[in-house]
Structure formats: C-alpha cells, structure tokens
C-alpha atoms as a PDB file:
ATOM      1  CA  UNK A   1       7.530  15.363   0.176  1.00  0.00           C
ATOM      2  CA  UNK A   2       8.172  18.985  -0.618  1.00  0.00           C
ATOM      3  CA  UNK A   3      10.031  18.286  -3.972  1.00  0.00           C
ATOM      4  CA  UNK A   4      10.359  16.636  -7.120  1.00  0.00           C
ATOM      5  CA  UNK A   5      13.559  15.760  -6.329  1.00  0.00           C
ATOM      6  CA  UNK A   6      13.144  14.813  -2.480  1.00  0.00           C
ATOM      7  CA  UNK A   7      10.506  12.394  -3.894  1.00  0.00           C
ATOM      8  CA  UNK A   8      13.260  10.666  -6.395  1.00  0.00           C
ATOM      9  CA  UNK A   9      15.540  10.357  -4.227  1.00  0.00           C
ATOM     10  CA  UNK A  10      13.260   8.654  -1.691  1.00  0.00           C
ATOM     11  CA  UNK A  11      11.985   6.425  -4.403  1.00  0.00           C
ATOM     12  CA  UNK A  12      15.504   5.815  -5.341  1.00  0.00           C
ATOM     13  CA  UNK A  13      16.146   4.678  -1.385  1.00  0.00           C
ATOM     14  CA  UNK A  14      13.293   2.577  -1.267  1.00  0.00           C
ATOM     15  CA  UNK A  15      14.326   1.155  -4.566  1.00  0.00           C
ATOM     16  CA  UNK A  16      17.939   0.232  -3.412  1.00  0.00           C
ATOM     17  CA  UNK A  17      16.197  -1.170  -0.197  1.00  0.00           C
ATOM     18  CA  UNK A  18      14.551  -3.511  -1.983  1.00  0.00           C
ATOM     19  CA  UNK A  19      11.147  -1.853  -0.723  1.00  0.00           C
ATOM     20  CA  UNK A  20       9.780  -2.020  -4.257  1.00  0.00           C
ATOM     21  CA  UNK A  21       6.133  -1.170  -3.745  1.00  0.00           C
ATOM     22  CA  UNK A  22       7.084   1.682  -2.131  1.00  0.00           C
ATOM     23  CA  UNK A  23       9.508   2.739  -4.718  1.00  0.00           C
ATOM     24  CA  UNK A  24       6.729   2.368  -7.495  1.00  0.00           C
ATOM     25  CA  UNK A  25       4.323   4.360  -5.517  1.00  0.00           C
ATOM     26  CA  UNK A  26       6.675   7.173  -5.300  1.00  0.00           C
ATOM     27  CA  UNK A  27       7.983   6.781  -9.033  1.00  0.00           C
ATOM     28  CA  UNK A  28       4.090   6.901 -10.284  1.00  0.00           C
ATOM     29  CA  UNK A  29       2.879   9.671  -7.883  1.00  0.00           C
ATOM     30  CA  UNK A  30       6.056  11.887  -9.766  1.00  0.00           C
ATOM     31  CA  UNK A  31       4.213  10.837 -13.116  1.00  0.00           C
ATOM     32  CA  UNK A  32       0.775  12.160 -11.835  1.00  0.00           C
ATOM     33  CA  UNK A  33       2.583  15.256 -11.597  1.00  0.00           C
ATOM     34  CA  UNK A  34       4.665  15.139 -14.410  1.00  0.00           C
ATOM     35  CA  UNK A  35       3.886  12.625 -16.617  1.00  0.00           C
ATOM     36  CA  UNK A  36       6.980  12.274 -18.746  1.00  0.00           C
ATOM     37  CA  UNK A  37       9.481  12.836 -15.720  1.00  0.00           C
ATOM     38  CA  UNK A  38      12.804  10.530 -16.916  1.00  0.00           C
ATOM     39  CA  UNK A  39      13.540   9.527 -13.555  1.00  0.00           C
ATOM     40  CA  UNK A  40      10.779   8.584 -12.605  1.00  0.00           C
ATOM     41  CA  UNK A  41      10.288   6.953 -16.235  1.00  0.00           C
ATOM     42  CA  UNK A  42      13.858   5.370 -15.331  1.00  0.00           C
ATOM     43  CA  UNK A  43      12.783   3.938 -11.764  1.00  0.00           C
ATOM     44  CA  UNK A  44       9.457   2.448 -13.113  1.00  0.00           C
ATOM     45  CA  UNK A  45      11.575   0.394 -16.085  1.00  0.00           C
ATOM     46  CA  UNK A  46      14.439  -0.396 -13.675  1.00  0.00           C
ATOM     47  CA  UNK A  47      11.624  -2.053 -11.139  1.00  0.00           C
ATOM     48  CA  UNK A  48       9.626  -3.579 -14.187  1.00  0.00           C
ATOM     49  CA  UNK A  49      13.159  -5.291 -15.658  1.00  0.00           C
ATOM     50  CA  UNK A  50      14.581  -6.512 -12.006  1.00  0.00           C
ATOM     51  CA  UNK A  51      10.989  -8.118 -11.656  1.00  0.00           C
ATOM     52  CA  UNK A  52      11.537  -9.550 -15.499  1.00  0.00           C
ATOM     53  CA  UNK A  53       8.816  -7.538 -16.638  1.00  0.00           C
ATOM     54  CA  UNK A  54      10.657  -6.806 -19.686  1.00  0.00           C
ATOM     55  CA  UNK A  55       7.409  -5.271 -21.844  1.00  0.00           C
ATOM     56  CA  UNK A  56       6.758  -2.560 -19.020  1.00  0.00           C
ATOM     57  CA  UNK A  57      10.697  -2.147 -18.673  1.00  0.00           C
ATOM     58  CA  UNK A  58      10.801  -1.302 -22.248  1.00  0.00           C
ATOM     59  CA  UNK A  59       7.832   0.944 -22.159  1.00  0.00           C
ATOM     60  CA  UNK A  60       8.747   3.006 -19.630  1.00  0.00           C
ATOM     61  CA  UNK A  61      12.864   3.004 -19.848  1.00  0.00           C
ATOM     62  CA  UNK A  62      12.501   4.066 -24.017  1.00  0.00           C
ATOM     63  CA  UNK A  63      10.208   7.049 -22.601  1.00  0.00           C
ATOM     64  CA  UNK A  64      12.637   7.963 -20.800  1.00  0.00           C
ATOM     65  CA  UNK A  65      14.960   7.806 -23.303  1.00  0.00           C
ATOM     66  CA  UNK A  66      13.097   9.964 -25.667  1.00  0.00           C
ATOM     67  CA  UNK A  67      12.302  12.286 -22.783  1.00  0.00           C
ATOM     68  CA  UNK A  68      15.823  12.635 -22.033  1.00  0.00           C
ATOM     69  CA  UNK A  69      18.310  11.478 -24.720  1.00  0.00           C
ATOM     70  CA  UNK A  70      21.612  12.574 -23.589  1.00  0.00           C
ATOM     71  CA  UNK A  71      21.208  10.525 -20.192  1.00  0.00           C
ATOM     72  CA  UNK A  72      23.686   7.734 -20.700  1.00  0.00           C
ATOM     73  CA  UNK A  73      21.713   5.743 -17.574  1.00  0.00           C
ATOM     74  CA  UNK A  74      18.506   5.000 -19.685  1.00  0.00           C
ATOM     75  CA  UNK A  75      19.987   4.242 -22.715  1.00  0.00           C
ATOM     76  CA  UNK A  76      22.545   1.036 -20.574  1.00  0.00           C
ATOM     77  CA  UNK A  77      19.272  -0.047 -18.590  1.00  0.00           C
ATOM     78  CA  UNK A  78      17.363   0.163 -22.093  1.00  0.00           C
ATOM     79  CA  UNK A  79      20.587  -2.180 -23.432  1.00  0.00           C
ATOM     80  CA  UNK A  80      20.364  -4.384 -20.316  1.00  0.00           C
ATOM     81  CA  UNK A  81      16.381  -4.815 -21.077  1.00  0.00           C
ATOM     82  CA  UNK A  82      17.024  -5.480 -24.614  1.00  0.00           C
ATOM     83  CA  UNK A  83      19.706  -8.355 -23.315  1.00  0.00           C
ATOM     84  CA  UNK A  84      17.403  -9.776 -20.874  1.00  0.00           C
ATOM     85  CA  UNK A  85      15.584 -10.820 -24.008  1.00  0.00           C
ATOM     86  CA  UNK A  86      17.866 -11.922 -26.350  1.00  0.00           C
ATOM     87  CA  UNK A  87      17.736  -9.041 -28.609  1.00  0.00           C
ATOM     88  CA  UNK A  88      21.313  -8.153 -28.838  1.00  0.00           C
ATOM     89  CA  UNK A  89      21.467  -6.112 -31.930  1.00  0.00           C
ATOM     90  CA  UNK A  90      19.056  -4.126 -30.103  1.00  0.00           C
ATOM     91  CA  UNK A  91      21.022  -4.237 -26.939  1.00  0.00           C
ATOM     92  CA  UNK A  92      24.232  -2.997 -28.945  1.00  0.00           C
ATOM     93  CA  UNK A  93      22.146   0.211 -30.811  1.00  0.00           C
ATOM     94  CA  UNK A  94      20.883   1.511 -27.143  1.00  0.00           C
ATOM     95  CA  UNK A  95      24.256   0.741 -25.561  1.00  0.00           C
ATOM     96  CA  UNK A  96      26.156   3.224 -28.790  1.00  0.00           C
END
C-alpha cells in the first residue's frame, strides 16, 4: 500500500467485509507508522466494541478523540461504547 490513506480505506473494506483480522492488521500497521493516527485509532475501537471489547474500544476510540476532537464519528462510536455499558451519562457527554 502506497498511502496512508489507501491503507484506511482498505482497512475500512475489510472492516465492512467482516474480514476483521485483516482490518486490525491494517489499522495497527498505520499506528506503527503513526502512532496516534484517528482513523486508524477509530477502526481499532470500532473492531474492539463490535467484538464487545468495550475496555480496548474505549482506549483506543477516546485517543482518537483527543487526537482529533472536531470529528463528530469518534465522539457517536465513543457514545455507543459508553451505552454498550450502561454508562449513559457518559454516553450523553460524548454524544454533545
């Protein structure tokens, strides 16, 4: 893969084919290269939270919040993790 962005969007098409490993190998080869990428950050938490993995989820999808703060996507998949576990006034903060 030639890009940063070539990469993502692969991961991303793995991801939406259900082809999880593969997604997650693409997501953390984009952190060896930039560790605080928010997409990739984003992918990794998305993955972690669809497998109810809802520590890593958080880990990863509040990095990428603080790594990118105006991205409306992390902040509703940070909600939805918060959700997941019952912490709604949580949930409602990341989804403001």
């Amino acid at each position: 893969m030639s890009t940063i962005s070539e990469a993502l969007k692969t991961a991303v098409q793995y991801h939406q084919a259900n082809h999880l490993t593969k997604a997650e190998q693409i997501y953390r080869q984009i952190l060896e290269i930039i560790p605080l990428q928010p997409d990739a950050l984003h992918g990794l938490g998305s993955l972690a939270l669809q497998q109810s993995q809802f520590q890593n989820a958080q880990k990863f999808l509040t990095a990428a919040v603080e790594n990118q703060p105006s991205a409306f996507k992390h902040w509703f998949v940070l909600g939805n993790c918060y959700q997941s576990q019952a912490e709604f006034s949580q949930a409602v903060d990341a989804y403001k």
